[in-house]
Protein backbone atom coordinates (compact mmCIF):
# COMPACT_ATOMS: atom_id res chain seq x y z
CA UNK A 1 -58.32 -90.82 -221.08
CA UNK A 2 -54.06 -90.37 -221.32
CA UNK A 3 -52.26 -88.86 -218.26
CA UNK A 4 -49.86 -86.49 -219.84
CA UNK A 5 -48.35 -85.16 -216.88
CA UNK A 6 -49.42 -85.94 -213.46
CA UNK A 7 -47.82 -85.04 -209.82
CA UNK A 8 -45.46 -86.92 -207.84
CA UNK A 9 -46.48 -85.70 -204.91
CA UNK A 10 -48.76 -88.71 -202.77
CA UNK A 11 -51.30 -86.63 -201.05
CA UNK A 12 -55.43 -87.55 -201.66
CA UNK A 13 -56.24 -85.42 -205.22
CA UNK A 14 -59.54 -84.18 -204.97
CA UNK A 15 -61.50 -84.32 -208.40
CA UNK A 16 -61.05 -80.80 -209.75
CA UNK A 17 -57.50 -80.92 -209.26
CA UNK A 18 -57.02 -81.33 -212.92
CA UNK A 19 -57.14 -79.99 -216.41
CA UNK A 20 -58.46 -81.83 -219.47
CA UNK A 21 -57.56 -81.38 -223.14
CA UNK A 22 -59.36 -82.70 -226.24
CA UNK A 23 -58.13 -82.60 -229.58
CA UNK A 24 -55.00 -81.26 -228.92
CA UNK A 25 -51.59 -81.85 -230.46
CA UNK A 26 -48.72 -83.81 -228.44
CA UNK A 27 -46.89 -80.37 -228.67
CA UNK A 28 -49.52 -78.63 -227.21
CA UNK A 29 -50.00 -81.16 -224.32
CA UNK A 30 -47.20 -80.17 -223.70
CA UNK A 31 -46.95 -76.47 -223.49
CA UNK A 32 -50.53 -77.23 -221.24
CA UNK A 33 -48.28 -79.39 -218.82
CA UNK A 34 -45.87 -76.58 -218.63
CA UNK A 35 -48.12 -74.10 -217.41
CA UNK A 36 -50.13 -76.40 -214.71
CA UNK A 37 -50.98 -74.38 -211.39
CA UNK A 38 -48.42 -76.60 -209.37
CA UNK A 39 -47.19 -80.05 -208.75
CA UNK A 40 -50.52 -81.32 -207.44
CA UNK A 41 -52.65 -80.66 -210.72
CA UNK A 42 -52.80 -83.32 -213.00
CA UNK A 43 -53.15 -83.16 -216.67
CA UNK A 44 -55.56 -85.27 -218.83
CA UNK A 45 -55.73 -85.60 -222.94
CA UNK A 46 -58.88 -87.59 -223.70
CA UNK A 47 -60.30 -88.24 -226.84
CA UNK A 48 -63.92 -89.27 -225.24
CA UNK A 49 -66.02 -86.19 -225.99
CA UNK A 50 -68.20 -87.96 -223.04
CA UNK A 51 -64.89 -87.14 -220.70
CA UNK A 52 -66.16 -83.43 -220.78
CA UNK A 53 -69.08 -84.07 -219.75
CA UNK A 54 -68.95 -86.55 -217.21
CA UNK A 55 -65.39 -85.54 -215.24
CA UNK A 56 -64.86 -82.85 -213.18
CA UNK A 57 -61.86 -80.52 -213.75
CA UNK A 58 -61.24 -76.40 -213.08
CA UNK A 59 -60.10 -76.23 -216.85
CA UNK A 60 -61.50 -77.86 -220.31
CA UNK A 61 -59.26 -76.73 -223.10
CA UNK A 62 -60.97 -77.88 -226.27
CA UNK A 63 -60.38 -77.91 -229.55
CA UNK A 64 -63.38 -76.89 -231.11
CA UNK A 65 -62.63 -78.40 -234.83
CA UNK A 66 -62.66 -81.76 -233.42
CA UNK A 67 -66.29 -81.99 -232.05
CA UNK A 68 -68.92 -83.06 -234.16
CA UNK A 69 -71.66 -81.10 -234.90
CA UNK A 70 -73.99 -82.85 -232.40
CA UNK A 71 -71.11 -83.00 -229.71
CA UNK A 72 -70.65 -79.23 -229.93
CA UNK A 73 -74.86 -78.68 -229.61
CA UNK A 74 -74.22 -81.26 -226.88
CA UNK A 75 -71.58 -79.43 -225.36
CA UNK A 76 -73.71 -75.85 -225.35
CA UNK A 77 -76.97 -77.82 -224.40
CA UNK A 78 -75.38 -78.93 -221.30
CA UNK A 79 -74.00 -75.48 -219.77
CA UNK A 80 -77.07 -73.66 -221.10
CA UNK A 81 -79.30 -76.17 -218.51
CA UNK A 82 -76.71 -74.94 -215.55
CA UNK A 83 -77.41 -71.16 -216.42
CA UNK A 84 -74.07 -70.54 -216.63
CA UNK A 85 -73.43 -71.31 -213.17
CA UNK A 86 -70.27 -73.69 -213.34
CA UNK A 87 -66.65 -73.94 -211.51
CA UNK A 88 -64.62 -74.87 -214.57
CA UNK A 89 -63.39 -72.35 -217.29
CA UNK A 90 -63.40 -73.75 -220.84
CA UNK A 91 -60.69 -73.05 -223.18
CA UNK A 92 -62.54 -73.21 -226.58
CA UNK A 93 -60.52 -73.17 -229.40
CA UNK A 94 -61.43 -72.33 -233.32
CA UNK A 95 -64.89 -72.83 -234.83
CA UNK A 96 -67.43 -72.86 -234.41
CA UNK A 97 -67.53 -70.39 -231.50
CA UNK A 98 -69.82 -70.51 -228.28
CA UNK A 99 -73.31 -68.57 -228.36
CA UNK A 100 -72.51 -64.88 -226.46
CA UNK A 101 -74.54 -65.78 -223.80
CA UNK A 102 -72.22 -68.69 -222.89
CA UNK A 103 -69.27 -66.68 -223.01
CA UNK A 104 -68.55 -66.14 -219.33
CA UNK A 105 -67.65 -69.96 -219.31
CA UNK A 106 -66.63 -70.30 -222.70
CA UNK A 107 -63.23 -68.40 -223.28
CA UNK A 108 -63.10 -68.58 -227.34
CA UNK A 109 -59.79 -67.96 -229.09
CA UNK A 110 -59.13 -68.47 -233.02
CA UNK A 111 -56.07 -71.19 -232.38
CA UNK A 112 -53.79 -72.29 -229.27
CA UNK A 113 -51.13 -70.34 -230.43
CA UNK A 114 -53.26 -66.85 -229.01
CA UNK A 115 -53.27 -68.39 -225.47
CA UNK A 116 -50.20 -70.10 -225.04
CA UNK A 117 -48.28 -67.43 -223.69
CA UNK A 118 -51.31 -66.39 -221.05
CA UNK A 119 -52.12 -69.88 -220.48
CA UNK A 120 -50.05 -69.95 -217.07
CA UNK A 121 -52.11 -67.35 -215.75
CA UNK A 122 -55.39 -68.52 -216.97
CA UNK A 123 -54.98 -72.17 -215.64
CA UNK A 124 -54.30 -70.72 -211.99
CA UNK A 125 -57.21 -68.24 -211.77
CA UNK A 126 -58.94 -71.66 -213.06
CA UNK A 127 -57.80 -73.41 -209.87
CA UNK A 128 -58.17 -70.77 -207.64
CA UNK A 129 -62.16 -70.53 -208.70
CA UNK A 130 -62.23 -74.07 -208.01
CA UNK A 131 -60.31 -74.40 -204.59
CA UNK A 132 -62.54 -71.55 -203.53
CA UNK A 133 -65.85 -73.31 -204.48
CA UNK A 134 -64.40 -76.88 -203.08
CA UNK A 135 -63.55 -74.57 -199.50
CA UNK A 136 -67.10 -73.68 -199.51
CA UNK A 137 -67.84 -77.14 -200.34
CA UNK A 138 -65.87 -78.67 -197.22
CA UNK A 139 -67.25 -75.80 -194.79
CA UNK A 140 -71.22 -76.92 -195.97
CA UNK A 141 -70.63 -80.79 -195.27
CA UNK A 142 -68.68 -79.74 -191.76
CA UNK A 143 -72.04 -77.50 -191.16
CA UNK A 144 -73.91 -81.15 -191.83
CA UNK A 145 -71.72 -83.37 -190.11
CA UNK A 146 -72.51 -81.13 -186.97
CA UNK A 147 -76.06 -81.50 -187.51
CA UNK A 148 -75.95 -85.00 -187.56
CA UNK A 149 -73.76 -85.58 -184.41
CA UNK A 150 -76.15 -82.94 -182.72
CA UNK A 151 -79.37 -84.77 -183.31
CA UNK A 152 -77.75 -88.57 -182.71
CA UNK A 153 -75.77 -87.23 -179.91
CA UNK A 154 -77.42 -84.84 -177.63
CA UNK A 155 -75.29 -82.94 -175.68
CA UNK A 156 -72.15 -83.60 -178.00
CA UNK A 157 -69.50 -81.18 -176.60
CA UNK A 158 -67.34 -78.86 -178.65
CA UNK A 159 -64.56 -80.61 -178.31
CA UNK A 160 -65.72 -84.40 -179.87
CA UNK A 161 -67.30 -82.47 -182.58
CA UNK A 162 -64.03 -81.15 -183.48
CA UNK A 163 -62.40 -84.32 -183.02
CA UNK A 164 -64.46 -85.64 -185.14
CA UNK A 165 -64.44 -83.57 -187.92
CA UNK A 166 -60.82 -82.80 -187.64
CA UNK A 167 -60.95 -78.51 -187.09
CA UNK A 168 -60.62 -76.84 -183.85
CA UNK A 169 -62.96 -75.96 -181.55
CA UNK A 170 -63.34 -72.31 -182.22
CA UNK A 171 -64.00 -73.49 -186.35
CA UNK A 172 -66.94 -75.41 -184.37
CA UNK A 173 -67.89 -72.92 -182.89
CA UNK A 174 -68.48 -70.57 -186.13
CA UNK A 175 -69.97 -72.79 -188.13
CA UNK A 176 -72.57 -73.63 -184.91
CA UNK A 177 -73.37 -69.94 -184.94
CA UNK A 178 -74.02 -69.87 -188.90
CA UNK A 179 -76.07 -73.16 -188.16
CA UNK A 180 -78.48 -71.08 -185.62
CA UNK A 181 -78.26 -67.43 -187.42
CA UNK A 182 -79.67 -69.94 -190.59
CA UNK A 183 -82.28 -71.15 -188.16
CA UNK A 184 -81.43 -73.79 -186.99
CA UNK A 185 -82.63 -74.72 -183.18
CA UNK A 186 -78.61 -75.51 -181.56
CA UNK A 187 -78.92 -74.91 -178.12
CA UNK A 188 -75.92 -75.25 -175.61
CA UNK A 189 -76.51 -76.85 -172.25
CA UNK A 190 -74.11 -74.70 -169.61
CA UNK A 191 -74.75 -77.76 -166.92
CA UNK A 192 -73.90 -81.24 -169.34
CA UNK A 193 -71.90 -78.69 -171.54
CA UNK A 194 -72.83 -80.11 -174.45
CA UNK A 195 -74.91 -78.96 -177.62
CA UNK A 196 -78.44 -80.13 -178.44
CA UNK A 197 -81.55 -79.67 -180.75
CA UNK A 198 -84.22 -77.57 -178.91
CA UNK A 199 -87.59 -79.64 -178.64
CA UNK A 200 -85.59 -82.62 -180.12
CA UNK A 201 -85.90 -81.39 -183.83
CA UNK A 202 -84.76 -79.56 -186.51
CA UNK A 203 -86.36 -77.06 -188.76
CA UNK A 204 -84.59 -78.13 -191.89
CA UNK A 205 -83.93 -81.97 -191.90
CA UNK A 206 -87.41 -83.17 -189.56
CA UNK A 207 -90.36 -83.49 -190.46
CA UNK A 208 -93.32 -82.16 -189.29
């Protein structure tokens, strides 16, 4: 896999931060690089048909023609197992084109040339699908990372737990109540003023 443009900017990338090509031209690359979200996304052109299977990225923009005819079965197979449920958006270009049923992931267009002027726009609702998902993401392992301190440290108080996971103590607080309106048993202790698993245990990650 060839980086074709990546950012300069040193901060940690997180895996969807990026947009891979396949079978495109070096001219097209480059009308892709162009229209990146911002300085942080990076842009790959890979001719590994395993790369779009196997990476993570909030945009695949693939030239159809390319594929073999087991790749592209491949390729359908895979998203057909997820129900359609994915993150990324798939740029699929020429023929053949995606099954109808796949087309809420699969956005099919005859040639680049009848997305190159929209591709700006597309790329960036691309990323914003996938910063939302990876918020949701970050807010689910804070919500475990609470349960864990909770049931190794009794009594924890609001304060280490946001120390710990590096969010203030009100953020604790919220995602505590989602943790108990789920079910969980998070009890707070007004005299050690600390939180704690009622009867030791929890619902969801003990057994019984």
């Amino acid at each position: 896999m060839k980086t074709v443009a990546v950012s300069n900017d040193k901060k940690k990338y997180r895996s969807p931060d990026k947009v891979i090509t396949f079978g495109l031209s070096e001219q097209q690359n480059e009308t892709v690089a162009r229209a990146l979200p911002d300085r942080d996304c990076k842009l790959f052109d890979t001719d590994a048909f395993t790369d779009l299977i196997a990476h993570r990225a909030s945009a695949f923009i693939i030239n159809a023609a390319m594929l073999e005819p087991d790749e592209v079965e491949m390729m359908w197979g895979f998203y057909e197992e997820l129900d359609c449920c994915a993150d990324e958006m798939i740029v699929w270009l020429g023929e053949p084109q995606a099954p109808k049923h796949l087309r809420s992931i699969f956005k099919c267009y005859e040639s680049f040339d009848m997305i190159a002027a929209e591709l700006k726009y597309h790329l960036l609702a691309a990323r914003r699908k996938t910063k939302k998902r990876g918020v949701l993401s970050s807010q689910l392992a804070d919500c475990m990372c609470i349960m864990k301190y909770i049931r190794i440290q009794p009594y924890i108080r609001t304060r280490d737990l946001a120390e710990k996971l590096g969010v203030s103590g009100r953020t604790v607080q919220r995602y505590i109540a989602s943790l108990r309106e789920a079910g969980e048993w998070i009890s707070y202790d007004a005299v050690k003023k600390g939180w704690y698993l009622q009867f030791g245990r929890s619902p969801f990650f003990d057994n019984f």
